[in-house]
PDB file of N, CA and C in Angstrom:
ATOM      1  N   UNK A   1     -21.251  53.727  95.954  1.00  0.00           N
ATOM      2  CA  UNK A   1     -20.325  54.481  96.776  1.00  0.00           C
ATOM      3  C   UNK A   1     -19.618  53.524  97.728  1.00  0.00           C
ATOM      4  N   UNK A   2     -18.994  53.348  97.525  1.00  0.00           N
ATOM      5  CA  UNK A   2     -17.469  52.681  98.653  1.00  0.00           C
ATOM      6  C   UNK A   2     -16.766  53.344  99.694  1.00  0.00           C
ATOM      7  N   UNK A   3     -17.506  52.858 101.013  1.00  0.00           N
ATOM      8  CA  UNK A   3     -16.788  53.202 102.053  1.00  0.00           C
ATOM      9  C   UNK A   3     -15.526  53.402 101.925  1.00  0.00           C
ATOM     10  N   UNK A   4     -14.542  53.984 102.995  1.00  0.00           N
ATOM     11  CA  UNK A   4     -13.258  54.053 103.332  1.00  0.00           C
ATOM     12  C   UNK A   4     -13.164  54.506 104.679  1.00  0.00           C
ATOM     13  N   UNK A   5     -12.125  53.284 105.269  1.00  0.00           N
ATOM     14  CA  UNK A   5     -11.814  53.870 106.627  1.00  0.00           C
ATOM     15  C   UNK A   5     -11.197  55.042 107.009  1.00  0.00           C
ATOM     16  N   UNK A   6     -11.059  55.002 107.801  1.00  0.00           N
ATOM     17  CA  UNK A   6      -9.899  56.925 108.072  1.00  0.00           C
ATOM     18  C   UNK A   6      -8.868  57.000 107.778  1.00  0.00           C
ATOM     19  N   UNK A   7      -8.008  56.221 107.307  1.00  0.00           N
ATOM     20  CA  UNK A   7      -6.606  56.350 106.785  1.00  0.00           C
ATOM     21  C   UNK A   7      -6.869  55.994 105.474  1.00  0.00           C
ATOM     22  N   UNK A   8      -8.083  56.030 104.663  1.00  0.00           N
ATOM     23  CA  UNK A   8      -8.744  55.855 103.005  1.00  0.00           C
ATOM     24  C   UNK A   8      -8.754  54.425 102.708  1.00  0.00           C
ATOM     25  N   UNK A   9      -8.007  53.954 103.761  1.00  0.00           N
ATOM     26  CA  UNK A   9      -8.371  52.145 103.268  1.00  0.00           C
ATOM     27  C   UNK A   9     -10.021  51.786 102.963  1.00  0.00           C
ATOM     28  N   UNK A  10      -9.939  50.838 102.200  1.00  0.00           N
ATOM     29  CA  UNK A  10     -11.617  50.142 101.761  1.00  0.00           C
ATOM     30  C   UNK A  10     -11.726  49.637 102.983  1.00  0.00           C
ATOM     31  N   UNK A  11     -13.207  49.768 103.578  1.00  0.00           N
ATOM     32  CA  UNK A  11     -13.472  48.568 104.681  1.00  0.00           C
ATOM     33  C   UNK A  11     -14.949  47.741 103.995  1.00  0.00           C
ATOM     34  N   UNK A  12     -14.218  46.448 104.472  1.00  0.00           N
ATOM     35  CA  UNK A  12     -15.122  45.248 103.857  1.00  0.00           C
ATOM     36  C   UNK A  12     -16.229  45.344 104.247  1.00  0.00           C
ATOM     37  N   UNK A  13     -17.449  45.524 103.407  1.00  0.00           N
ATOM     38  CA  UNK A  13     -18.530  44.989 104.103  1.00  0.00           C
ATOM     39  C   UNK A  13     -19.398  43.659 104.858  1.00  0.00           C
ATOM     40  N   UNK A  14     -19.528  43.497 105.485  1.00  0.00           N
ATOM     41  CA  UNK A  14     -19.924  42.247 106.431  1.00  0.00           C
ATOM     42  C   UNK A  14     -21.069  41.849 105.694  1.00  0.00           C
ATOM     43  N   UNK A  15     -21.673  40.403 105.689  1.00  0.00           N
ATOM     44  CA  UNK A  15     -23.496  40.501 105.628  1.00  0.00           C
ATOM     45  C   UNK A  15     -24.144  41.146 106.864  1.00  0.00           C
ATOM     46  N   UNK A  16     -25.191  41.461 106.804  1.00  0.00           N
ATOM     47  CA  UNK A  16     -26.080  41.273 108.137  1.00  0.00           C
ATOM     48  C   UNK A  16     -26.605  39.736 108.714  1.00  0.00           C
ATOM     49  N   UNK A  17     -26.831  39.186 108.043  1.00  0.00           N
ATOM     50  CA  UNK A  17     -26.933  37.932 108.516  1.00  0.00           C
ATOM     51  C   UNK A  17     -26.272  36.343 107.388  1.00  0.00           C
ATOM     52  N   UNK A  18     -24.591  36.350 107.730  1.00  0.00           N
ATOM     53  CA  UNK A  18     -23.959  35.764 107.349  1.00  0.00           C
ATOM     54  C   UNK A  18     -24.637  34.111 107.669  1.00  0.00           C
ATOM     55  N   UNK A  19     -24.525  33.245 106.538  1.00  0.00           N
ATOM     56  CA  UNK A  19     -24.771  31.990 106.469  1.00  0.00           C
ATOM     57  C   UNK A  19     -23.682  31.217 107.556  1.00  0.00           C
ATOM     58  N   UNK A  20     -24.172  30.561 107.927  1.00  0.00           N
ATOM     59  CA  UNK A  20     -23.453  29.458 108.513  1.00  0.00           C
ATOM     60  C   UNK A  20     -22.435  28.319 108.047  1.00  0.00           C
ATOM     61  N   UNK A  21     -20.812  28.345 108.276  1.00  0.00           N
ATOM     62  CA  UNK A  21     -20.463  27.316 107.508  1.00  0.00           C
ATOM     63  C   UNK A  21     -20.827  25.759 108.111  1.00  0.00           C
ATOM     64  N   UNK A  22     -20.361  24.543 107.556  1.00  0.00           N
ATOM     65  CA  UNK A  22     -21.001  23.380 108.002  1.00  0.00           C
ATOM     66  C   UNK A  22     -19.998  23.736 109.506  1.00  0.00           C
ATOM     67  N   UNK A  23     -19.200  23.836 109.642  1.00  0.00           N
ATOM     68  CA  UNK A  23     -18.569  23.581 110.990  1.00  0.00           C
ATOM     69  C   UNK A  23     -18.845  23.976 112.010  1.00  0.00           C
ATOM     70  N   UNK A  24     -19.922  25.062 111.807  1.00  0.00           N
ATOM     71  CA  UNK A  24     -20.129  26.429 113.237  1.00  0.00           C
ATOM     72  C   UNK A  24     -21.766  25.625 112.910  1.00  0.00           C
ATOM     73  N   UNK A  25     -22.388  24.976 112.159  1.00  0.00           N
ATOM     74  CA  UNK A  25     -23.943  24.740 112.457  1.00  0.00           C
ATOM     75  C   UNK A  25     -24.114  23.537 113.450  1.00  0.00           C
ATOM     76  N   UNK A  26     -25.587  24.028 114.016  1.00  0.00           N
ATOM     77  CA  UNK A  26     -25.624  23.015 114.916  1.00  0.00           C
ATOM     78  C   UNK A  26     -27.007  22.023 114.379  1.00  0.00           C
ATOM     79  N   UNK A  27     -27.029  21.179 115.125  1.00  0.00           N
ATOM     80  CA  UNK A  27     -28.155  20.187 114.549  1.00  0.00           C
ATOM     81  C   UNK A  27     -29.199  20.253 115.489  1.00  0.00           C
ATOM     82  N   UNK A  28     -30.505  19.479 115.100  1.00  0.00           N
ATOM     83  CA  UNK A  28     -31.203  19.534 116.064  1.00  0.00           C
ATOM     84  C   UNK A  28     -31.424  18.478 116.157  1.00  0.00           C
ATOM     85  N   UNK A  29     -31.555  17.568 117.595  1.00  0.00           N
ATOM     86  CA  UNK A  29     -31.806  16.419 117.383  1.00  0.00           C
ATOM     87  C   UNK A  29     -33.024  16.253 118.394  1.00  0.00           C
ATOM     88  N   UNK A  30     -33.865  15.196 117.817  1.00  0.00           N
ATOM     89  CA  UNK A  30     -35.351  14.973 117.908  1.00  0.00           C
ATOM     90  C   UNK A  30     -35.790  14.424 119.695  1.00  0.00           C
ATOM     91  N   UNK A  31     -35.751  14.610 120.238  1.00  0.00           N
ATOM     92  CA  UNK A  31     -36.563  13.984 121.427  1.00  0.00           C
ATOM     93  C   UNK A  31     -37.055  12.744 121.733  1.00  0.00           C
ATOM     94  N   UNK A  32     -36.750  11.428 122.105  1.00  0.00           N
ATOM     95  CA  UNK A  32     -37.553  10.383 122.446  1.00  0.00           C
ATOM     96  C   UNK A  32     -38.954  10.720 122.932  1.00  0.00           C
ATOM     97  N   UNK A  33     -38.978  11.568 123.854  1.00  0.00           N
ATOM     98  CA  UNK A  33     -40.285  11.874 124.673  1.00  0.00           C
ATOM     99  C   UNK A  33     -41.380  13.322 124.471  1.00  0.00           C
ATOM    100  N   UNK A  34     -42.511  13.228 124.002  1.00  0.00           N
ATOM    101  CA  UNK A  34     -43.269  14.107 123.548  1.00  0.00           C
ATOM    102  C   UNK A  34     -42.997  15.516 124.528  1.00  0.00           C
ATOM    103  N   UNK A  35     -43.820  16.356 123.579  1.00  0.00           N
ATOM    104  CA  UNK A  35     -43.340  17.807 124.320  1.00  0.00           C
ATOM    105  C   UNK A  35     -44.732  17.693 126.146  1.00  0.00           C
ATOM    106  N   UNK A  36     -45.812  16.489 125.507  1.00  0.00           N
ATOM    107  CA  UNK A  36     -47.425  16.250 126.542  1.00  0.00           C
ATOM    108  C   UNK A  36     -46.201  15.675 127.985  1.00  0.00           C
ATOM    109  N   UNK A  37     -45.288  14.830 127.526  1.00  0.00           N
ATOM    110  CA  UNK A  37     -44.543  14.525 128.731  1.00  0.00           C
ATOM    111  C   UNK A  37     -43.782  15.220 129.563  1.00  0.00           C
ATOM    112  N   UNK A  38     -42.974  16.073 128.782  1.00  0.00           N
ATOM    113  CA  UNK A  38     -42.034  17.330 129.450  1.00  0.00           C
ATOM    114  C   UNK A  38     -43.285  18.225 130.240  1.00  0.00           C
ATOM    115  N   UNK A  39     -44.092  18.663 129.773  1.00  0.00           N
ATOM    116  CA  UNK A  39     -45.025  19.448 130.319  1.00  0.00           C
ATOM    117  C   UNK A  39     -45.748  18.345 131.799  1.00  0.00           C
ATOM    118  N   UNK A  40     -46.196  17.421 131.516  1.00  0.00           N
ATOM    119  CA  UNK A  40     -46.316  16.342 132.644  1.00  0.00           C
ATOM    120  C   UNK A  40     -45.261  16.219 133.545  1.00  0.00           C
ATOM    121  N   UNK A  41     -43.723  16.614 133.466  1.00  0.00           N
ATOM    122  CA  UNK A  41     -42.657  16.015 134.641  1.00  0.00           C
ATOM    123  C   UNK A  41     -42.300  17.415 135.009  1.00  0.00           C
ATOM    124  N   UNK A  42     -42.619  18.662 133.999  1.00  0.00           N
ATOM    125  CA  UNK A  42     -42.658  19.878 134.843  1.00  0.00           C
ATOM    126  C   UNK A  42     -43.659  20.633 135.824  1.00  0.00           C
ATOM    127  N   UNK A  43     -45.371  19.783 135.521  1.00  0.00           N
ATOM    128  CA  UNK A  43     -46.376  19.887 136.623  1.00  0.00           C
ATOM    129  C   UNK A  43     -46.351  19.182 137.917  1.00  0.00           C
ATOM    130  N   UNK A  44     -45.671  18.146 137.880  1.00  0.00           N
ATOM    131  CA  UNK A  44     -45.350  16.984 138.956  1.00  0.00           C
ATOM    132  C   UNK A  44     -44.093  17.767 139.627  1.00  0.00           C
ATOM    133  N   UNK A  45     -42.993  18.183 139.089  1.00  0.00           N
ATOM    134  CA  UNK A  45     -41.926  18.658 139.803  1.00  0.00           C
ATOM    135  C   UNK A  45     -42.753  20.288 140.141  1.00  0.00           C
ATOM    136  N   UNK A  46     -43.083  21.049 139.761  1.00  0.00           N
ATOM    137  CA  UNK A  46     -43.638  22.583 140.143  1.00  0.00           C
ATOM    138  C   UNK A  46     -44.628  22.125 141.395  1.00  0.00           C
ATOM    139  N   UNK A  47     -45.578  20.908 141.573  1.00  0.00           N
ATOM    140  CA  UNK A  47     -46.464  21.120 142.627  1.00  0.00           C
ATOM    141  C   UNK A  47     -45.474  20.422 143.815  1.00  0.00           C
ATOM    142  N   UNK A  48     -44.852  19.557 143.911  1.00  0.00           N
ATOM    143  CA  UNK A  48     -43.483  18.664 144.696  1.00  0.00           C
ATOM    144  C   UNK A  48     -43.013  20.019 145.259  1.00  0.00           C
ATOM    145  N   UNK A  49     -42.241  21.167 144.659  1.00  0.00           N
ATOM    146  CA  UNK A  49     -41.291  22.298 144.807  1.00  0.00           C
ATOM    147  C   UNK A  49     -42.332  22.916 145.804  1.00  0.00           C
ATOM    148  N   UNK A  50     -43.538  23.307 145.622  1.00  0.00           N
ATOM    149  CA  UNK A  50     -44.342  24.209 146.061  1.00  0.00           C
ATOM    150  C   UNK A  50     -44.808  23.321 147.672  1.00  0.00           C
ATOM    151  N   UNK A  51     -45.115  22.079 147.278  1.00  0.00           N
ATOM    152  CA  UNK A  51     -45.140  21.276 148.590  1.00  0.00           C
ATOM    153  C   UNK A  51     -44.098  21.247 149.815  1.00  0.00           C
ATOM    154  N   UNK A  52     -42.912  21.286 149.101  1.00  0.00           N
ATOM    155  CA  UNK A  52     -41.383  21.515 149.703  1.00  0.00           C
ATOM    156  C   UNK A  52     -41.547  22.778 150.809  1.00  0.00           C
ATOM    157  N   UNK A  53     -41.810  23.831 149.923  1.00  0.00           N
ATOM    158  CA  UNK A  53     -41.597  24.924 150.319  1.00  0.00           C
ATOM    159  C   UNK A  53     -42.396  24.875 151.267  1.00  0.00           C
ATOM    160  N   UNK A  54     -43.533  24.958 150.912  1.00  0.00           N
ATOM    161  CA  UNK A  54     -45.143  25.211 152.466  1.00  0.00           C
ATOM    162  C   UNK A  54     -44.281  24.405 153.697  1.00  0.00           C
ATOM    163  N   UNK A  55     -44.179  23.281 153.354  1.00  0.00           N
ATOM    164  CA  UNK A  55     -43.985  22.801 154.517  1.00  0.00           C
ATOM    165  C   UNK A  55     -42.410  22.919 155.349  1.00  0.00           C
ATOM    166  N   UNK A  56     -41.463  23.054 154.590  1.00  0.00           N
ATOM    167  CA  UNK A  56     -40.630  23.425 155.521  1.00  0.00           C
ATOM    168  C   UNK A  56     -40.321  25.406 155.779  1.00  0.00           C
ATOM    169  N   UNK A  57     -41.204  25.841 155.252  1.00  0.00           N
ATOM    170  CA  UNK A  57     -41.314  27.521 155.313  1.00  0.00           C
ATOM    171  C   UNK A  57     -42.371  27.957 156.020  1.00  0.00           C
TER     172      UNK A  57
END
């Protein structure tokens, strides 16, 4: 069965989840520094922030 819009035109069906052409994809690119380090410079900056705060609050 084939849709039709309200004036009986066909309307195209879309995918639900259309592929990506090369131009719209993105890449992923790899990290020099482990995920153990990011988690290390976000415990060092979260207790610094919290130090910040106490003391000038």
């Amino acid at each position: 069965m084939e849709m039709a819009d309200v004036d009986g035109s066909p309307v195209e069906e879309t995918p639900i989840n259309p592929t990506p052409d090369d131009s719209t994809a993105t890449e992923i690119i790899g990290s020099p520094l482990s995920q153990s380090t990011y988690l290390a410079i976000w415990a060092i900056s979260l207790v610094a922030s919290f130090g910040i705060f106490f003391v000038y609050f």
